[in-house]
N, C-alpha and C. Protein backbone atom coordinates (compact mmCIF):
# COMPACT_ATOMS: atom_id res chain seq x y z
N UNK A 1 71.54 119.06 106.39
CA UNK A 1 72.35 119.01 105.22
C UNK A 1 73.77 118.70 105.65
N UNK A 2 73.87 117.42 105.09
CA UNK A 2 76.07 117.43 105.21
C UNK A 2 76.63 118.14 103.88
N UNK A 3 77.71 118.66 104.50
CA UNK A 3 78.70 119.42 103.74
C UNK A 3 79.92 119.54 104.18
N UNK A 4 80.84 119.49 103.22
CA UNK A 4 82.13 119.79 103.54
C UNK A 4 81.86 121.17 104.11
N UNK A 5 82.72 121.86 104.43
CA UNK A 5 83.00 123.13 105.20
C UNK A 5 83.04 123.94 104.06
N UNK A 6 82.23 125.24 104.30
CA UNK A 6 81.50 126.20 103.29
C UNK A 6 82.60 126.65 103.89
N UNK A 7 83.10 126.82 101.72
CA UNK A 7 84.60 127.79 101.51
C UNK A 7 83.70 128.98 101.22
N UNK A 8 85.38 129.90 101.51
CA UNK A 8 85.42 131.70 100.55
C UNK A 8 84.83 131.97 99.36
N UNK A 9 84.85 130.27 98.46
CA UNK A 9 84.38 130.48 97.30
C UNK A 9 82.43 130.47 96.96
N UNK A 10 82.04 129.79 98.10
CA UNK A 10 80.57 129.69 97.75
C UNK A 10 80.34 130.91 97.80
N UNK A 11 79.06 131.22 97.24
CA UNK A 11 78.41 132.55 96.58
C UNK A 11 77.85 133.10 98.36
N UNK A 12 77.56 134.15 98.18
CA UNK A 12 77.54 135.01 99.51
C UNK A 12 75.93 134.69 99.58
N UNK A 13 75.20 134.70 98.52
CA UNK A 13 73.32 134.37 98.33
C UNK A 13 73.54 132.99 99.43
N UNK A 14 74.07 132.05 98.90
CA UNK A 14 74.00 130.67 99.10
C UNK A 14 74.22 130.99 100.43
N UNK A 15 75.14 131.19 101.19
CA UNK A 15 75.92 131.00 102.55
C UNK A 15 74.90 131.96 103.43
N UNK A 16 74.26 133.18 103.16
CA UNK A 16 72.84 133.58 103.35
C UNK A 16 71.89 132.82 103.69
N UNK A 17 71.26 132.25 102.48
CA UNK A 17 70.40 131.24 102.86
C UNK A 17 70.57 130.34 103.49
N UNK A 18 71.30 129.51 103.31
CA UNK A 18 71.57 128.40 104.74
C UNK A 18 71.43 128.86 105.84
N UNK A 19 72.46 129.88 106.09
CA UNK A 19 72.04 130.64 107.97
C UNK A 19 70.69 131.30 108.15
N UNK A 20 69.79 131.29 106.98
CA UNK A 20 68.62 131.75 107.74
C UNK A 20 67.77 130.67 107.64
N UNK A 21 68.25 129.71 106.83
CA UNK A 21 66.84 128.35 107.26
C UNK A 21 67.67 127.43 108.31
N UNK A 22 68.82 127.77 108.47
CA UNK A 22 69.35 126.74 109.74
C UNK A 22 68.96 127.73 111.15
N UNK A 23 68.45 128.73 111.12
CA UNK A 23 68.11 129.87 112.20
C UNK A 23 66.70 129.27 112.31
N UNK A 24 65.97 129.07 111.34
CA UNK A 24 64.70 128.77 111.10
C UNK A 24 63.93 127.23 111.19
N UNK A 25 65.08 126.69 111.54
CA UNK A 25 65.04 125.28 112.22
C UNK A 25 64.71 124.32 110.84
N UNK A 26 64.60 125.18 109.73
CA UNK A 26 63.97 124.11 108.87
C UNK A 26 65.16 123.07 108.36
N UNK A 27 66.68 123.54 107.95
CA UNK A 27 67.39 122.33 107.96
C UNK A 27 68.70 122.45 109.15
N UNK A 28 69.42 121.34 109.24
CA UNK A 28 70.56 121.68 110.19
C UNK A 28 72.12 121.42 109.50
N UNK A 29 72.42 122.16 109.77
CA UNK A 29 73.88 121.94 108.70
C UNK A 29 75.01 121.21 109.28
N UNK A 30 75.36 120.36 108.93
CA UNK A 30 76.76 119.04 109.66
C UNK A 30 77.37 119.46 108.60
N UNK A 31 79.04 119.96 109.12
CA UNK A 31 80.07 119.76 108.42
C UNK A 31 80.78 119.17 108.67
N UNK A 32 81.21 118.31 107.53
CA UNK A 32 82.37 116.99 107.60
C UNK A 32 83.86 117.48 108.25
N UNK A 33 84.51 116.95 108.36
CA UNK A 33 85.97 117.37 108.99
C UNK A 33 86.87 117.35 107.65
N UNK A 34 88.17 118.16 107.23
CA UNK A 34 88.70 118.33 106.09
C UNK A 34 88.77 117.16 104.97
N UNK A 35 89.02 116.00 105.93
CA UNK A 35 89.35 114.69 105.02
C UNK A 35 88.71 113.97 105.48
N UNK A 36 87.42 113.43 105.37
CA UNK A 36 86.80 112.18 106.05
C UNK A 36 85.67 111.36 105.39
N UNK A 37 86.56 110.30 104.72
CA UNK A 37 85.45 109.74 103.43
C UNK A 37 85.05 108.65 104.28
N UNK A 38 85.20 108.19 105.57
CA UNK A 38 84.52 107.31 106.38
C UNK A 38 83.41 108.19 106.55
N UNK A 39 82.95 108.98 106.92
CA UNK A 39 82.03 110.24 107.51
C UNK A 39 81.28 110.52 105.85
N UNK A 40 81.69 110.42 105.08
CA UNK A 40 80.45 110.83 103.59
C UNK A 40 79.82 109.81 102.87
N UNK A 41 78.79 110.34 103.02
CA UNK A 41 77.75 108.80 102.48
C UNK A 41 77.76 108.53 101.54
N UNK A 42 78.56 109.42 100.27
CA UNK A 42 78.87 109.07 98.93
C UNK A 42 79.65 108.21 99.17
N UNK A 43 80.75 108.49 99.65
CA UNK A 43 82.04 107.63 99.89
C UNK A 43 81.52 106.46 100.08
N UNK A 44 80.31 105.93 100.73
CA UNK A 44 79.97 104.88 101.25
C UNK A 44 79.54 103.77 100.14
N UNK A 45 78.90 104.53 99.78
CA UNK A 45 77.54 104.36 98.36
C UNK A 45 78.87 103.66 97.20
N UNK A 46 80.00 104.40 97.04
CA UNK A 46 80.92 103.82 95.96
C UNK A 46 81.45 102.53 96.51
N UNK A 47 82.08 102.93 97.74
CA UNK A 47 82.76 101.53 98.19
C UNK A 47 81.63 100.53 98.19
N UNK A 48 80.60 100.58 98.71
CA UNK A 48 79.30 99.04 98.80
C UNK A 48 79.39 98.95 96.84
N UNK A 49 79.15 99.82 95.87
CA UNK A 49 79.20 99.83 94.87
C UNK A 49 80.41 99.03 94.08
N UNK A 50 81.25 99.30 94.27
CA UNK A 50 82.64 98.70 94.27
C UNK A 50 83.06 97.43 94.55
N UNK A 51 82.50 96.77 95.61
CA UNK A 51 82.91 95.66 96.48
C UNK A 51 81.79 95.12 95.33
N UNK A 52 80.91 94.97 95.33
CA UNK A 52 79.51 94.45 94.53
C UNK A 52 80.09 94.26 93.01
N UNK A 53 80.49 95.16 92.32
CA UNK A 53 81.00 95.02 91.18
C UNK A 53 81.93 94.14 90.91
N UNK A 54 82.71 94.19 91.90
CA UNK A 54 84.32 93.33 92.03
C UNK A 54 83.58 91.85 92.09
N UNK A 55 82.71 91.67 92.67
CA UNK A 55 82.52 90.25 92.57
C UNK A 55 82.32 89.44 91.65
N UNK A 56 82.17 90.39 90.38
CA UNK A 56 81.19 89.83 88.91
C UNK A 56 82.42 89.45 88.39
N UNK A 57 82.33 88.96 87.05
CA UNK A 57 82.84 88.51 85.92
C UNK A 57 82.39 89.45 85.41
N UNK A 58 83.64 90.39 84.64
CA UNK A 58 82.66 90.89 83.25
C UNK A 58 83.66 91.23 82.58
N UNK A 59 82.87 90.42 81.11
CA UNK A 59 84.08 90.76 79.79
C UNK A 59 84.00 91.45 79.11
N UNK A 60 82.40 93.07 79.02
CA UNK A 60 82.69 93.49 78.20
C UNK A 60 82.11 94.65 79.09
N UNK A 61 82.34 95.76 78.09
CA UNK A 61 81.97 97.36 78.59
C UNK A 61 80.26 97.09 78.62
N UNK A 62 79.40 96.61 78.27
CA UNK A 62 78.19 96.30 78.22
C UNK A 62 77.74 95.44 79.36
N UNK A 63 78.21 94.46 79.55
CA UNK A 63 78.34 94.04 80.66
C UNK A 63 78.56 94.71 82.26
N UNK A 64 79.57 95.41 82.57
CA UNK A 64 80.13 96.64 82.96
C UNK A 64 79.02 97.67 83.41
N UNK A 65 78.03 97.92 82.28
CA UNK A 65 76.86 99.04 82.67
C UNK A 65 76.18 98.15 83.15
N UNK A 66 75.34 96.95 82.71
CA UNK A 66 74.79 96.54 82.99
C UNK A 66 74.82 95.81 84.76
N UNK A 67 76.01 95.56 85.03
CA UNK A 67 76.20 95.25 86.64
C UNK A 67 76.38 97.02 87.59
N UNK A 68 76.92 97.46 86.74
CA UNK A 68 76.81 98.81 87.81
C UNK A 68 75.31 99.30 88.42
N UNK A 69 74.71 98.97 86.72
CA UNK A 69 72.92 99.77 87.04
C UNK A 69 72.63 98.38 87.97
N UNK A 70 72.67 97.44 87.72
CA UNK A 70 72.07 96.74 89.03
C UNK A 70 72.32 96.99 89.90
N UNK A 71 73.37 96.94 90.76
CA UNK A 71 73.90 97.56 91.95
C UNK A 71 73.40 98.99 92.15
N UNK A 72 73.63 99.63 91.51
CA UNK A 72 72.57 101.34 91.69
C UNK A 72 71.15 100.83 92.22
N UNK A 73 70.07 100.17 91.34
CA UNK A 73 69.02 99.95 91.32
C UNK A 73 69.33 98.84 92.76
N UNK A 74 70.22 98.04 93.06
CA UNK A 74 69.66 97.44 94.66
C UNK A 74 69.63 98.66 95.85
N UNK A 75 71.09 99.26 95.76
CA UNK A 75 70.73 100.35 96.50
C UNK A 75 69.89 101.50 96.66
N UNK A 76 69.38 101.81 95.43
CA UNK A 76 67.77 102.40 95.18
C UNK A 76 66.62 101.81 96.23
N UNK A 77 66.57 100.17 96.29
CA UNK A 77 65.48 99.86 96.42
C UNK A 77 65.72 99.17 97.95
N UNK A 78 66.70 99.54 98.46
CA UNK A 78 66.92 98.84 100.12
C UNK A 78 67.37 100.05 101.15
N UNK A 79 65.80 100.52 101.71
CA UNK A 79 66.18 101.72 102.61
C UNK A 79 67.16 101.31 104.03
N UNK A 80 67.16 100.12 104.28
CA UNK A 80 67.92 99.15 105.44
C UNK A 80 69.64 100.01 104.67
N UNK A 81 70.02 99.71 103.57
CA UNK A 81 71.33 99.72 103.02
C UNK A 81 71.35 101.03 103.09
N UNK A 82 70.72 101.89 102.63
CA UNK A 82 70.97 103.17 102.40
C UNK A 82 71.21 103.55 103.45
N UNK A 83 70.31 103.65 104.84
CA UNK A 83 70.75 103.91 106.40
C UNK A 83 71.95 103.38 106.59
N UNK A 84 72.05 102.83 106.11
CA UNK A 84 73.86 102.21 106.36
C UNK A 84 74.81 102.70 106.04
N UNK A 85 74.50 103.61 104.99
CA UNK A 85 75.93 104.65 104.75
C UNK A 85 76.06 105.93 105.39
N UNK A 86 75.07 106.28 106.53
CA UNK A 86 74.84 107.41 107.70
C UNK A 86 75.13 107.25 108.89
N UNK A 87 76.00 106.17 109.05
CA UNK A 87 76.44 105.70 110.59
C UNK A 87 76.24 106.30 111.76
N UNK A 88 76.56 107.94 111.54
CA UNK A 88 76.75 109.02 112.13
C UNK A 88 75.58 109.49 112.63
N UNK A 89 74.26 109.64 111.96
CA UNK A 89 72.99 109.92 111.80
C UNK A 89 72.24 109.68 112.80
């Protein structure tokens, strides 16, 4: 599991469970460094999202959904791309 760095504020249950299934080998916990949107695969996912969008023409808000959900739906369907926003991995 990536995560920013488990604050004061997460629930004491939650921060529990993680240390006993990361004890338990079943997941492993990576925490990001304070500021690092090169390092988060969301971050990644918007910018490829972004760059893709920017390329279109579009004149209306309908238009607009309609190129975003495409771009969602390519990155849905290209596990090559998706590995690509885990550099780190």
């Amino acid at each position: 599991m990536v995560s920013r760095k488990l604050s004061s504020g997460i629930c004491k249950k939650v921060q529990e469970f993680l240390k006993k299934k990361e004890q338990q080998d079943n997941i492993m916990m990576a925490f990001l460094p304070p500021y690092s949107p090169e390092l988060n695969p969301d971050e990644q996912v918007w910018n490829y999202a972004k760059r893709e969008v920017g390329k279109k023409t579009i004149r209306s808000k309908d238009e607009m959904e309609k190129t975003i959900l495409s771009v969602m739906s390519t990155i849905k369907k290209s596990a090559k791309l998706i590995r690509s926003f885990f550099p780190y991995a």
